[in-house]
C-alpha atoms as a PDB file:
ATOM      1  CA  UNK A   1       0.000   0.000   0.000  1.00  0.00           C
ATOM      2  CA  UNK A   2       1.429   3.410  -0.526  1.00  0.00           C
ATOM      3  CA  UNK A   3       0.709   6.344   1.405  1.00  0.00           C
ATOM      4  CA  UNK A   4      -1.516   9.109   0.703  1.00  0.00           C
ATOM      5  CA  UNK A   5      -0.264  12.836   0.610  1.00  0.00           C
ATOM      6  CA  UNK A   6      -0.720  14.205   4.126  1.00  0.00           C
ATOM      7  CA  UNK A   7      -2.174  17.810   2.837  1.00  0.00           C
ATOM      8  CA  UNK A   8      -0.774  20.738   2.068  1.00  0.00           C
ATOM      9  CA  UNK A   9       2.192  19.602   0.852  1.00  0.00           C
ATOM     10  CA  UNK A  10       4.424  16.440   2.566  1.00  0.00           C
ATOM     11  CA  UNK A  11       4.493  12.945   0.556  1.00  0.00           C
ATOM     12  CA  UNK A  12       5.724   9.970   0.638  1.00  0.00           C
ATOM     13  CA  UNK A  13       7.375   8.552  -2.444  1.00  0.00           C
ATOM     14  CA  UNK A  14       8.176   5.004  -2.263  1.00  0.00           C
ATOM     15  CA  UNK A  15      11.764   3.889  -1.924  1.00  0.00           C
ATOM     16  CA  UNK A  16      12.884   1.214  -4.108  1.00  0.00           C
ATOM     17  CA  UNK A  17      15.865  -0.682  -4.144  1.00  0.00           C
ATOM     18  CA  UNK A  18      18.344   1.706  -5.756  1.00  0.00           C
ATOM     19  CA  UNK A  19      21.777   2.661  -4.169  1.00  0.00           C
ATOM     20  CA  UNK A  20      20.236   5.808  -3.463  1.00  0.00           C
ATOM     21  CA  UNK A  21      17.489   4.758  -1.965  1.00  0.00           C
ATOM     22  CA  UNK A  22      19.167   2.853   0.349  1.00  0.00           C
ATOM     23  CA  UNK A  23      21.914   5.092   1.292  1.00  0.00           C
ATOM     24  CA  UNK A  24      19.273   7.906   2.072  1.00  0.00           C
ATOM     25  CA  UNK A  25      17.350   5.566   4.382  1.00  0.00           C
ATOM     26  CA  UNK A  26      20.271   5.030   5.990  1.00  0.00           C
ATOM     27  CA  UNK A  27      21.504   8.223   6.067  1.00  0.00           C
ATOM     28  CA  UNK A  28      18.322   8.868   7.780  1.00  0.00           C
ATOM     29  CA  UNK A  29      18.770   6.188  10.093  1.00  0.00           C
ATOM     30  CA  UNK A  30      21.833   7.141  11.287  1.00  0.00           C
ATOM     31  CA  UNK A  31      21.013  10.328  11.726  1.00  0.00           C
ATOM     32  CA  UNK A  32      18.386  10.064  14.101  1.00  0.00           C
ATOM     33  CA  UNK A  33      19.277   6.279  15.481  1.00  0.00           C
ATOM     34  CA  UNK A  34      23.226   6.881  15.548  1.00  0.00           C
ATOM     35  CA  UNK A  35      23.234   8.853  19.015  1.00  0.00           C
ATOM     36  CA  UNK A  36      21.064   6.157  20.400  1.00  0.00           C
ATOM     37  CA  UNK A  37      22.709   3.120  18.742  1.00  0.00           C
ATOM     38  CA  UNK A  38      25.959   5.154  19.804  1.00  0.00           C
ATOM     39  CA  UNK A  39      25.114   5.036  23.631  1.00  0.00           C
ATOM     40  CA  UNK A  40      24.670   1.595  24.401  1.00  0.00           C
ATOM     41  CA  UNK A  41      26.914  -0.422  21.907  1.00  0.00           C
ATOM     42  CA  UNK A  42      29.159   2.149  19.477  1.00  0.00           C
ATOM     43  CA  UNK A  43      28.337   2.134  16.022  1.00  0.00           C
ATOM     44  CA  UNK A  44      29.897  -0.697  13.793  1.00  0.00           C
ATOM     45  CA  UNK A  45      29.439   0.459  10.590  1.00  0.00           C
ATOM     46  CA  UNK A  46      29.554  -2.555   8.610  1.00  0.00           C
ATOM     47  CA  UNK A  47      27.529  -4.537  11.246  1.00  0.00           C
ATOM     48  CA  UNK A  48      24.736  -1.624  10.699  1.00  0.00           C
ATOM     49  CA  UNK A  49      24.601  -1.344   6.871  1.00  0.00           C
ATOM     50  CA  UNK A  50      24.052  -5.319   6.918  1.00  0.00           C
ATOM     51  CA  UNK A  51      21.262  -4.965   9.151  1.00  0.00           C
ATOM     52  CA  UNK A  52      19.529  -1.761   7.331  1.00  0.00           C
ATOM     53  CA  UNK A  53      19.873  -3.637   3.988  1.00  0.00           C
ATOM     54  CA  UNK A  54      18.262  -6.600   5.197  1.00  0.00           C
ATOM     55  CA  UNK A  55      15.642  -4.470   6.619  1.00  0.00           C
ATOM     56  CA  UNK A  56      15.040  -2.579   3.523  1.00  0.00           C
ATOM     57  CA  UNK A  57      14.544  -5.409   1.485  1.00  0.00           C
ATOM     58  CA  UNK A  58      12.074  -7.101   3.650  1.00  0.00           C
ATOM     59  CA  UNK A  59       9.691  -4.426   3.595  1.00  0.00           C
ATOM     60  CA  UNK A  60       8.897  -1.183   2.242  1.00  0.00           C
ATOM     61  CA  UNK A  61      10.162   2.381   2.465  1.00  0.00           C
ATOM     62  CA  UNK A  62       9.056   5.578   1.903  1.00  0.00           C
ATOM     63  CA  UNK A  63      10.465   8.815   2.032  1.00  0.00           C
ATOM     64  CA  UNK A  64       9.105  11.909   3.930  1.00  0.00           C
ATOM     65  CA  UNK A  65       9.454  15.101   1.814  1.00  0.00           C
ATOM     66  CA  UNK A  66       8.217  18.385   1.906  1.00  0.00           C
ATOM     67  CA  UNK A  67       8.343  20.134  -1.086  1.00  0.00           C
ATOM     68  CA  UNK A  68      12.559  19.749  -2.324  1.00  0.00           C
ATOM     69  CA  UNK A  69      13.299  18.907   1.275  1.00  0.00           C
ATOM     70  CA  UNK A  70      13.894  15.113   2.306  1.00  0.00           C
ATOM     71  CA  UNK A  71      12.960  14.637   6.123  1.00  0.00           C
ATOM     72  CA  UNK A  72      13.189  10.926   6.995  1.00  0.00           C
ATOM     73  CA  UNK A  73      12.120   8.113   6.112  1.00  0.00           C
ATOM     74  CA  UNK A  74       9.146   5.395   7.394  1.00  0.00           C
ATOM     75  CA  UNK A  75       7.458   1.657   6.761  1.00  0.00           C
ATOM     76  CA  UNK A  76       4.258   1.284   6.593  1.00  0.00           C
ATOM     77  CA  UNK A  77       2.785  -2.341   6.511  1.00  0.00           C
ATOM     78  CA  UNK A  78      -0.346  -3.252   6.318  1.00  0.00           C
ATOM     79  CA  UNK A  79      -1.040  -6.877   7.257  1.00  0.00           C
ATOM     80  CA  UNK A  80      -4.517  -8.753   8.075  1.00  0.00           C
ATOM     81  CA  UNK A  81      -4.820  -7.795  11.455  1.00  0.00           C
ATOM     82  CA  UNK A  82      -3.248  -4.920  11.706  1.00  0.00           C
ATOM     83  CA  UNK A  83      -0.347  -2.039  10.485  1.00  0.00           C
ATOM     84  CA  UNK A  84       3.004  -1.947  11.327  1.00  0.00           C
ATOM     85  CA  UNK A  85       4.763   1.091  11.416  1.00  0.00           C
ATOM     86  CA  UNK A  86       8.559   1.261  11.743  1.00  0.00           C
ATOM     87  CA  UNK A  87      12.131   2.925  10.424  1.00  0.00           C
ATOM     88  CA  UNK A  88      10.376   6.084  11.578  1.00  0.00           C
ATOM     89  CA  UNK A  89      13.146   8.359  10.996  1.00  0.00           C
ATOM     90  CA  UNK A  90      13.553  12.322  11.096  1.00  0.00           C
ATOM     91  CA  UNK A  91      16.665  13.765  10.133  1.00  0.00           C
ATOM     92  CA  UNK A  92      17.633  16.296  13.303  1.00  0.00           C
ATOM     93  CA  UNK A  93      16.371  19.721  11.624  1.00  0.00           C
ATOM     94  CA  UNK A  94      13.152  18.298  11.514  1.00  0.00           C
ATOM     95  CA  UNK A  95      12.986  16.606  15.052  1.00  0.00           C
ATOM     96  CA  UNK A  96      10.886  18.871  17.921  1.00  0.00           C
ATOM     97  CA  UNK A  97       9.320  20.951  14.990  1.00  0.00           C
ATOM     98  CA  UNK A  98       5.992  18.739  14.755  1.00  0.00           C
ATOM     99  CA  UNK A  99       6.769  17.304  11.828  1.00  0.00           C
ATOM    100  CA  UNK A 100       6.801  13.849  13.366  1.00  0.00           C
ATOM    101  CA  UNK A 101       3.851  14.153  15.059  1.00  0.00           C
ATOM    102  CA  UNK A 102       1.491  15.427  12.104  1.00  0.00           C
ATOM    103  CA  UNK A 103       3.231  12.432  10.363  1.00  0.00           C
ATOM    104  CA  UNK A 104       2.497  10.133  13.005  1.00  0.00           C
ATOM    105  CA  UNK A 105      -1.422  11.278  13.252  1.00  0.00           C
ATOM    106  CA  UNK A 106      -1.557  11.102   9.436  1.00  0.00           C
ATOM    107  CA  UNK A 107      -0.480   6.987   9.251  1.00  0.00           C
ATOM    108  CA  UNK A 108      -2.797   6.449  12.408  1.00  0.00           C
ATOM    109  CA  UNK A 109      -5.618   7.894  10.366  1.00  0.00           C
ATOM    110  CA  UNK A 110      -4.731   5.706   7.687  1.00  0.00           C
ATOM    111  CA  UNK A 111      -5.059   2.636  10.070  1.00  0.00           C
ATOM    112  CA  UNK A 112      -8.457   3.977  11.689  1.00  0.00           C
ATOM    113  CA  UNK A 113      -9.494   4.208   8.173  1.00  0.00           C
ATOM    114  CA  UNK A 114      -8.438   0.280   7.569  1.00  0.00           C
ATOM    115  CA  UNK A 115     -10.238  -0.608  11.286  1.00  0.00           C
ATOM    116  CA  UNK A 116      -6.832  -2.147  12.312  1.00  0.00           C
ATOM    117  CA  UNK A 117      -4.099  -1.303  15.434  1.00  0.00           C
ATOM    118  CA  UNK A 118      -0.999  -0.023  14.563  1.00  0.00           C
ATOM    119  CA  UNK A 119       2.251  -1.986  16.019  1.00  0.00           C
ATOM    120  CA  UNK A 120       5.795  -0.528  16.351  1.00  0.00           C
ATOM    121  CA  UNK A 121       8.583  -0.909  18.231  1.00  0.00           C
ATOM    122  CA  UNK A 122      11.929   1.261  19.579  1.00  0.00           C
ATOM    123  CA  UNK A 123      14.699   1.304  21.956  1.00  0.00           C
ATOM    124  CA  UNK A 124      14.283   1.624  25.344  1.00  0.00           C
ATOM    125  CA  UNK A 125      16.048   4.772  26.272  1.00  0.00           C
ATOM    126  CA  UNK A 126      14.926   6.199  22.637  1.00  0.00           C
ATOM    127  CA  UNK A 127      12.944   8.893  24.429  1.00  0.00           C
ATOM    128  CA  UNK A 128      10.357   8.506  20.884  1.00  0.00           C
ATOM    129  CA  UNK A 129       8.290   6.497  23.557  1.00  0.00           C
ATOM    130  CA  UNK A 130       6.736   9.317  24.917  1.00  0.00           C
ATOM    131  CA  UNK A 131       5.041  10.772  21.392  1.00  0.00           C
ATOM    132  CA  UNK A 132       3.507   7.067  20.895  1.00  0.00           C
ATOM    133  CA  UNK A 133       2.458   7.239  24.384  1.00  0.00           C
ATOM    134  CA  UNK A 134       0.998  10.371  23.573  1.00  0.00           C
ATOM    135  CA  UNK A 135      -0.614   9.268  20.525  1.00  0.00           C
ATOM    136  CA  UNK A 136      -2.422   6.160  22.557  1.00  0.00           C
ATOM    137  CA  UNK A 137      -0.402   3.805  22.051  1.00  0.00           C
ATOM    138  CA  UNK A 138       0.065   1.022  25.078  1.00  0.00           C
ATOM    139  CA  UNK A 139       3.107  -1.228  26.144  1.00  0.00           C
ATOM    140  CA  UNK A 140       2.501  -5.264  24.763  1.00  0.00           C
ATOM    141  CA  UNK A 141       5.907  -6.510  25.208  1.00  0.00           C
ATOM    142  CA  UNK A 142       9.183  -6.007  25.898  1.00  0.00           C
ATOM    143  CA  UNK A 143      12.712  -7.102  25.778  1.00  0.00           C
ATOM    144  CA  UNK A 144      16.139  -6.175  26.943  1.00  0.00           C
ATOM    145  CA  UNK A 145      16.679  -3.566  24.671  1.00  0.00           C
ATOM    146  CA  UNK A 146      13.582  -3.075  22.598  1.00  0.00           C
ATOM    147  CA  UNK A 147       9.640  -2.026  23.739  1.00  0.00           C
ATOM    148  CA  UNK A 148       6.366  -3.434  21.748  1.00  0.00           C
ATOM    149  CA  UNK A 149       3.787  -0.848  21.799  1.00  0.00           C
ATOM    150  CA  UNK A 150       0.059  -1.220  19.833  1.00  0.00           C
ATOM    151  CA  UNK A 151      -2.733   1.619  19.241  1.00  0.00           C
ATOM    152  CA  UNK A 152      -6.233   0.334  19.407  1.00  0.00           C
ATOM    153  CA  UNK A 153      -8.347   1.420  16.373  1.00  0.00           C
ATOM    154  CA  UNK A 154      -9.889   4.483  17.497  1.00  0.00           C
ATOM    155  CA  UNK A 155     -13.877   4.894  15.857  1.00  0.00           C
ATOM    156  CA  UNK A 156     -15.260   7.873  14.362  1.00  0.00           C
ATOM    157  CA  UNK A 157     -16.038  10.817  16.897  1.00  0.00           C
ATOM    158  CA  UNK A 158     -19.353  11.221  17.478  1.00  0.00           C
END
């Protein structure tokens, strides 16, 4: 599924497996993952490209642009019983502007729209928890290093 404009003017073009492609996402990635990656293990750069390649051909990316400007990237999976969202990335100048958020309501509208939860996941001391939190989502696992979090389907207001 590819995802609709969010209106007035931020899209999300499809990534495809290109050199380019890839090397943005993870450009992206490391821009907004690296400090966190950074503070628990280092980063080992060969050890992360492996992983982002594997991760980028098992599922799809899109870029976040507004207008010229490239912001991040995301997935966006829709399976039979529910969505899952992940490789959420901002680049830094777009972090704490809202950007993320407006993007975040826009792919939970999405979901409503499908009636199914959305699933994601992130790092523990990524302090991202708090704008799912925010956004209604609720703890459904955990591990060491990683926290499951779902959003019910929310209904139409009345």
């Amino acid at each position: 599924m590819d995802i609709p404009d969010l209106e007035p003017d931020i899209t999300f073009p499809k990534l495809r497996l290109l050199h380019s492609d890839i090397e943005f996402a993870f450009e992206a990635k490391q821009a907004a993952m690296g400090p966190h990656i950074v503070s628990r293990w280092g980063w080992e750069e060969s050890f992360q490209r492996k992983l982002h390649i594997q991760r980028f051909s098992e599922k799809p990316f899109f870029e976040i642009r507004k207008g010229e400007s490239r912001l991040g990237t995301l997935s966006f999976q829709v399976f039979s019983d529910h969505v899952r969202l992940g490789e959420f990335y901002l680049f830094p100048d777009f972090q704490r502007r809202g950007t993320g958020t407006h993007v975040l309501k826009h792919c939970l509208s999405i979901s409503d729209g499908l009636s199914l939860p959305v699933r994601l996941e992130y790092l523990h001391w990524n302090p991202v928890g708090s704008l799912y939190r925010r956004h209604g989502f609720v703890e459904i696992g955990q591990t060491e290093t990683h926290c499951f979090l779902q959003r019910p389907v929310k209904g139409p207001p009345f």
